[in-house]
PDB file of N, CA and C in Angstrom:
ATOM      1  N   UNK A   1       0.845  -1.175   0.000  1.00  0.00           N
ATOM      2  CA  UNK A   1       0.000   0.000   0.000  1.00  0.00           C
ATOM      3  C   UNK A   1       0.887   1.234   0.000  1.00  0.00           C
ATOM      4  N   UNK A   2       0.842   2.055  -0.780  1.00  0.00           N
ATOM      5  CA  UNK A   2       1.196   3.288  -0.648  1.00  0.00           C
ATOM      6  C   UNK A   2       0.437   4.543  -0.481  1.00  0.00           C
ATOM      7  N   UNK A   3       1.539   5.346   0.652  1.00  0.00           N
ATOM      8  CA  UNK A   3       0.223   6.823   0.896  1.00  0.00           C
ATOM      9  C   UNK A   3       1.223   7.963   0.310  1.00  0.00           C
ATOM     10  N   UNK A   4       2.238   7.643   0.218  1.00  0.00           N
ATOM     11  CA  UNK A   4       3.122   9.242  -0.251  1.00  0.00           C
ATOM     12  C   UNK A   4       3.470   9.457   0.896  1.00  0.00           C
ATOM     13  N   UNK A   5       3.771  10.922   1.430  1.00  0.00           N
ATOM     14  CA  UNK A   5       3.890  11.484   2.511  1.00  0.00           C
ATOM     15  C   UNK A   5       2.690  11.558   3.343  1.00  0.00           C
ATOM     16  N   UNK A   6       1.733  11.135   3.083  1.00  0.00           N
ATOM     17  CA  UNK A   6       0.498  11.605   4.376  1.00  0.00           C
ATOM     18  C   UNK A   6       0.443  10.165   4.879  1.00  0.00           C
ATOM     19  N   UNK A   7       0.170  10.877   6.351  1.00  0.00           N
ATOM     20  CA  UNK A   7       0.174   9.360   7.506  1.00  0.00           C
ATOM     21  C   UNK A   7      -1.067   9.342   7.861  1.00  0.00           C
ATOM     22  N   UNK A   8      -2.376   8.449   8.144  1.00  0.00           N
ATOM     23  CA  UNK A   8      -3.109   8.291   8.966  1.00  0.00           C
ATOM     24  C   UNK A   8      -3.563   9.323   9.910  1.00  0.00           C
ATOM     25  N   UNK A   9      -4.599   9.759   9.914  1.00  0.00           N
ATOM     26  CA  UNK A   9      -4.161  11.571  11.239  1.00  0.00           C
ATOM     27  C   UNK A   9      -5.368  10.499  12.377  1.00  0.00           C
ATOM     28  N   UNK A  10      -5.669   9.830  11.868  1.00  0.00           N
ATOM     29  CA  UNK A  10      -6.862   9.152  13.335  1.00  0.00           C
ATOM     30  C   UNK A  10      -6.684   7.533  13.365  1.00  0.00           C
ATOM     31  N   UNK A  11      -7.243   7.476  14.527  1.00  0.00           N
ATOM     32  CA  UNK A  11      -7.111   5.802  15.493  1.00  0.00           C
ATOM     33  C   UNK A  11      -8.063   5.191  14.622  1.00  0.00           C
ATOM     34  N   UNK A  12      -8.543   5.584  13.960  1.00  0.00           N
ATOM     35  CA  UNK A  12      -9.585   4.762  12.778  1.00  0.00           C
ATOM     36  C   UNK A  12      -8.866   4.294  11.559  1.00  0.00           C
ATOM     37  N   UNK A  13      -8.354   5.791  10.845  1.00  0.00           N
ATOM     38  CA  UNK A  13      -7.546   5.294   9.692  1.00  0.00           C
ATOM     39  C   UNK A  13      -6.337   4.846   9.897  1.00  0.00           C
ATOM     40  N   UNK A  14      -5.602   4.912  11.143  1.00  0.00           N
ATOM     41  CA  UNK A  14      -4.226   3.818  11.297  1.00  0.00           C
ATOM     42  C   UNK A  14      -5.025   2.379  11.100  1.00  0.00           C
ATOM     43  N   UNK A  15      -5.849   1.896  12.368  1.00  0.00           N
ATOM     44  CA  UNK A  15      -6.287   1.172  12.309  1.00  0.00           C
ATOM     45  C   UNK A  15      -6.870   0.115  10.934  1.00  0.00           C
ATOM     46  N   UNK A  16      -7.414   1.032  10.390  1.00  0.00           N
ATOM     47  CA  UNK A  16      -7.751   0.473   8.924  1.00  0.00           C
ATOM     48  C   UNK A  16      -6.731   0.072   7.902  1.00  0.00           C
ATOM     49  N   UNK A  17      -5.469   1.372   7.976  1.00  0.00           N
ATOM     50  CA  UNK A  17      -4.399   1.175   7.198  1.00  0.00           C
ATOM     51  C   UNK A  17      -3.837  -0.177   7.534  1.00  0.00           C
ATOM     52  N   UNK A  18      -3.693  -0.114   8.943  1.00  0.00           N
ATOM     53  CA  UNK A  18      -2.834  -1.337   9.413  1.00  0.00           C
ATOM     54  C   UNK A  18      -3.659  -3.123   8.941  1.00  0.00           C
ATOM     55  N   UNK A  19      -4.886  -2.942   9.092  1.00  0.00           N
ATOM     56  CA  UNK A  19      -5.927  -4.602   8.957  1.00  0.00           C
ATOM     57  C   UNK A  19      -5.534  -4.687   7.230  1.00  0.00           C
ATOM     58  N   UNK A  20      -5.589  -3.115   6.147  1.00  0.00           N
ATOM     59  CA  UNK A  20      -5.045  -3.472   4.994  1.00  0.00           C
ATOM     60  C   UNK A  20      -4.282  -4.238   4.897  1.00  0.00           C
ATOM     61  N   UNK A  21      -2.967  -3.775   5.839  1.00  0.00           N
ATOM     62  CA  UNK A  21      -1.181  -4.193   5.321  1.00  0.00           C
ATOM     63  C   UNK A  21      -1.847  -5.681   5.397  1.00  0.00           C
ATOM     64  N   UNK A  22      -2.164  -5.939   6.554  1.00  0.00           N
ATOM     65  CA  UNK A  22      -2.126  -7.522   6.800  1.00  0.00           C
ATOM     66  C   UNK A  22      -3.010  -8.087   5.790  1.00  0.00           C
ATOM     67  N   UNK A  23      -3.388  -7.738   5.284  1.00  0.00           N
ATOM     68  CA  UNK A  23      -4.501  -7.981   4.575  1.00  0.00           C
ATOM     69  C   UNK A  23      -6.257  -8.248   4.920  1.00  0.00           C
ATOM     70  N   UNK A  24      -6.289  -7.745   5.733  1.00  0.00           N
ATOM     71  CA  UNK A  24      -7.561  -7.501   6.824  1.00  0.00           C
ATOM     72  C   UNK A  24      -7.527  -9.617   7.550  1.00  0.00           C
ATOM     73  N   UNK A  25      -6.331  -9.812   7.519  1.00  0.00           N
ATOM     74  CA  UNK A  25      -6.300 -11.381   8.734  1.00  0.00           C
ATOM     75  C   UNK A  25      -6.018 -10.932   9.664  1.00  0.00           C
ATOM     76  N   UNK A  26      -6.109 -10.279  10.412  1.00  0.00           N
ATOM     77  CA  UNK A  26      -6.150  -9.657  12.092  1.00  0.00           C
ATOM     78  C   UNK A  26      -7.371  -8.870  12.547  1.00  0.00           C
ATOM     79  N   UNK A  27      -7.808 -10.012  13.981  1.00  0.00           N
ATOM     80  CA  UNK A  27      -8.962  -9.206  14.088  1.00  0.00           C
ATOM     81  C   UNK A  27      -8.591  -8.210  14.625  1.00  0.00           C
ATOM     82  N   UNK A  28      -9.631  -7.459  15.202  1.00  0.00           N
ATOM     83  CA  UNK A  28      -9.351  -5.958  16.208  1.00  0.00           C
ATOM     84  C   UNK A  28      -8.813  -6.216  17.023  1.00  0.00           C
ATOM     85  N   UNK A  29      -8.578  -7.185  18.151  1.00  0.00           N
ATOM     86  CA  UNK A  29      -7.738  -7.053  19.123  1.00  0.00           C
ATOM     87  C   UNK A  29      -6.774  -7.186  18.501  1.00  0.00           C
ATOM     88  N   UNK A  30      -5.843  -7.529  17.661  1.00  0.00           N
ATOM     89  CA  UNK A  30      -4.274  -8.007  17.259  1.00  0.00           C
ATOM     90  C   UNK A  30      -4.279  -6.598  16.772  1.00  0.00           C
ATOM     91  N   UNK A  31      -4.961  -5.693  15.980  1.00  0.00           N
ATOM     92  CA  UNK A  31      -4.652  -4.508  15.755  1.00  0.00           C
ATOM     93  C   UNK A  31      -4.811  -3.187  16.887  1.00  0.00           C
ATOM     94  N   UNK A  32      -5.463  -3.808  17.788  1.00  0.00           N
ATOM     95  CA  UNK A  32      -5.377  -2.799  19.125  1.00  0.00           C
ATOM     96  C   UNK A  32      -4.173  -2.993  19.698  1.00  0.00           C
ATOM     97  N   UNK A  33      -4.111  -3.748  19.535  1.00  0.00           N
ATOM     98  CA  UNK A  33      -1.975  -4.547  20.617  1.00  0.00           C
ATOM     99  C   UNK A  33      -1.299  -3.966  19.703  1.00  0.00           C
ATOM    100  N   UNK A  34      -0.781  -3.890  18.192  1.00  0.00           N
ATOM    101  CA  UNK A  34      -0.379  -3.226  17.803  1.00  0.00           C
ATOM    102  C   UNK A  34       0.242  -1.729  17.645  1.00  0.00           C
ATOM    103  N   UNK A  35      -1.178  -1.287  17.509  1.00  0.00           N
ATOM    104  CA  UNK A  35      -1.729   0.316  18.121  1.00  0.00           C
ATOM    105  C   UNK A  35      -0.575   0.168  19.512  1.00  0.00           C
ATOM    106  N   UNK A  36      -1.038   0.012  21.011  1.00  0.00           N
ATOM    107  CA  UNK A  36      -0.528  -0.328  22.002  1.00  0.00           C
ATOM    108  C   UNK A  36       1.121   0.109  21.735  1.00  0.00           C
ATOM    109  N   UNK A  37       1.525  -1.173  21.195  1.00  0.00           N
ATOM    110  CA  UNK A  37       3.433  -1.391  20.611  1.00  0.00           C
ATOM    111  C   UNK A  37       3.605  -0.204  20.056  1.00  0.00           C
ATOM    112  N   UNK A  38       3.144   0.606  19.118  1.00  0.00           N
ATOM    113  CA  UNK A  38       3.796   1.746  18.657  1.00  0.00           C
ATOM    114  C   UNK A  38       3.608   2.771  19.736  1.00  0.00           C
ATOM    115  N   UNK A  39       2.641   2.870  20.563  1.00  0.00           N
ATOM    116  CA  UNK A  39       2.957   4.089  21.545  1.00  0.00           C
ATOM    117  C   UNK A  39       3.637   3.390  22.961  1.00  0.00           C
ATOM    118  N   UNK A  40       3.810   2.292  22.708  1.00  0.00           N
ATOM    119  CA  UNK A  40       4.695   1.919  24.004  1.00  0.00           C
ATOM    120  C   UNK A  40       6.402   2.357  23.408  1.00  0.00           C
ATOM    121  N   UNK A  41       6.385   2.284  22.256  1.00  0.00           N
ATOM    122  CA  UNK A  41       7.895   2.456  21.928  1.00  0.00           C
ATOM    123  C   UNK A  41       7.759   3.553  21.076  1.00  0.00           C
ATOM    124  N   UNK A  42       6.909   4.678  21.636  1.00  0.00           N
ATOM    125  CA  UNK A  42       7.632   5.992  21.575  1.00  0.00           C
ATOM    126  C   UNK A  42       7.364   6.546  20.049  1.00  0.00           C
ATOM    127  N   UNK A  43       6.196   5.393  18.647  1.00  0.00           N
ATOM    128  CA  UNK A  43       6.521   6.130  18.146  1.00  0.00           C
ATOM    129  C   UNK A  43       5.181   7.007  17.172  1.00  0.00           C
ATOM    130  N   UNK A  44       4.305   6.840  17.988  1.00  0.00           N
ATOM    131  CA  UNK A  44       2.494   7.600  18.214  1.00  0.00           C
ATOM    132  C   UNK A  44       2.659   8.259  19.072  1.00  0.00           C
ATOM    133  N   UNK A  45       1.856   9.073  19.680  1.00  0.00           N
ATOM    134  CA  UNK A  45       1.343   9.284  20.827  1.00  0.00           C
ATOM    135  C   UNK A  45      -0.663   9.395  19.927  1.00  0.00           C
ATOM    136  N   UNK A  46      -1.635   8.926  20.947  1.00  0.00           N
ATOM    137  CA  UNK A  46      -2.576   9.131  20.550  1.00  0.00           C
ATOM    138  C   UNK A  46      -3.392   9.913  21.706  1.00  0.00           C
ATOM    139  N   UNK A  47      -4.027  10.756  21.219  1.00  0.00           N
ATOM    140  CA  UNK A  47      -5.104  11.904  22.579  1.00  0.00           C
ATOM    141  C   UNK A  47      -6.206  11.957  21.454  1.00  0.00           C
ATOM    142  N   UNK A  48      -7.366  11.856  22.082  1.00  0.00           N
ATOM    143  CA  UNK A  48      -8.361  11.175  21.826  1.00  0.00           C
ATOM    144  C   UNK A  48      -9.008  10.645  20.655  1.00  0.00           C
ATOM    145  N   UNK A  49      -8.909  10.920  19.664  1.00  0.00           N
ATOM    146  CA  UNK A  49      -8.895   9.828  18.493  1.00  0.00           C
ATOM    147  C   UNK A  49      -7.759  10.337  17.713  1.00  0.00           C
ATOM    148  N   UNK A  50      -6.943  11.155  17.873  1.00  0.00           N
ATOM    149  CA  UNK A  50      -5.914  11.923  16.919  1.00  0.00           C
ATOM    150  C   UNK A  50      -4.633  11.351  17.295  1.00  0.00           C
ATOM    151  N   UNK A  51      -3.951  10.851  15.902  1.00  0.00           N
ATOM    152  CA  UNK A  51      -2.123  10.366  15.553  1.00  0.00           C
ATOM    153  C   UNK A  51      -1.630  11.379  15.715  1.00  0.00           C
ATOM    154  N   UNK A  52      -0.078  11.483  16.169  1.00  0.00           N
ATOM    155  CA  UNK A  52       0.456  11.887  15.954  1.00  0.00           C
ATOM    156  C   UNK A  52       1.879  11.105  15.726  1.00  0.00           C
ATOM    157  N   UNK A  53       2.666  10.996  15.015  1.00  0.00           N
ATOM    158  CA  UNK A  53       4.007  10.699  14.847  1.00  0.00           C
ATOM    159  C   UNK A  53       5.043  11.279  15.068  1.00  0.00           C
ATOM    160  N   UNK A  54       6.054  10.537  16.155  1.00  0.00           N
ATOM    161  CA  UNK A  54       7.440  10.449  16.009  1.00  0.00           C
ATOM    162  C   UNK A  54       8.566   9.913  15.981  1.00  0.00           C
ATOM    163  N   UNK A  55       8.401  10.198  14.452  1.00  0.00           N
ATOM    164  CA  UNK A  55       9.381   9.263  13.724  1.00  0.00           C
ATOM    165  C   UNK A  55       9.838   9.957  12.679  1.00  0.00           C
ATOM    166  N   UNK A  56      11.459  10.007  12.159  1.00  0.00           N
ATOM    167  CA  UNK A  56      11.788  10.514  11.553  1.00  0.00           C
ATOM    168  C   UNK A  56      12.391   9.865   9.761  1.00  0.00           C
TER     169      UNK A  56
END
């Protein structure tokens, strides 16, 4: 999948982007743990439905 430079700006469209990559074989919880892993390691932060990235 390609987006160019634009990332996901909400917990919906990561979410969606991400069930794409896999090819929608992960239910919602495996993509909520996911979600989870990127802001445990620093590289989301999410406040209330809004992405933000840092990552360079």
């Amino acid at each position: 999948m390609q987006r160019g430079a634009s990332k996901p700006g909400t917990v919906k469209t990561l979410s969606s982007s991400i069930s794409s990559l896999f090819q929608k074989q992960l239910v919602d919880e495996e993509v909520e743990a996911l979600l989870k892993i990127l802001v445990e390691r620093g590289l989301i932060t999410i406040q209330d439905t809004k992405v933000s990235y840092h990552i360079s």
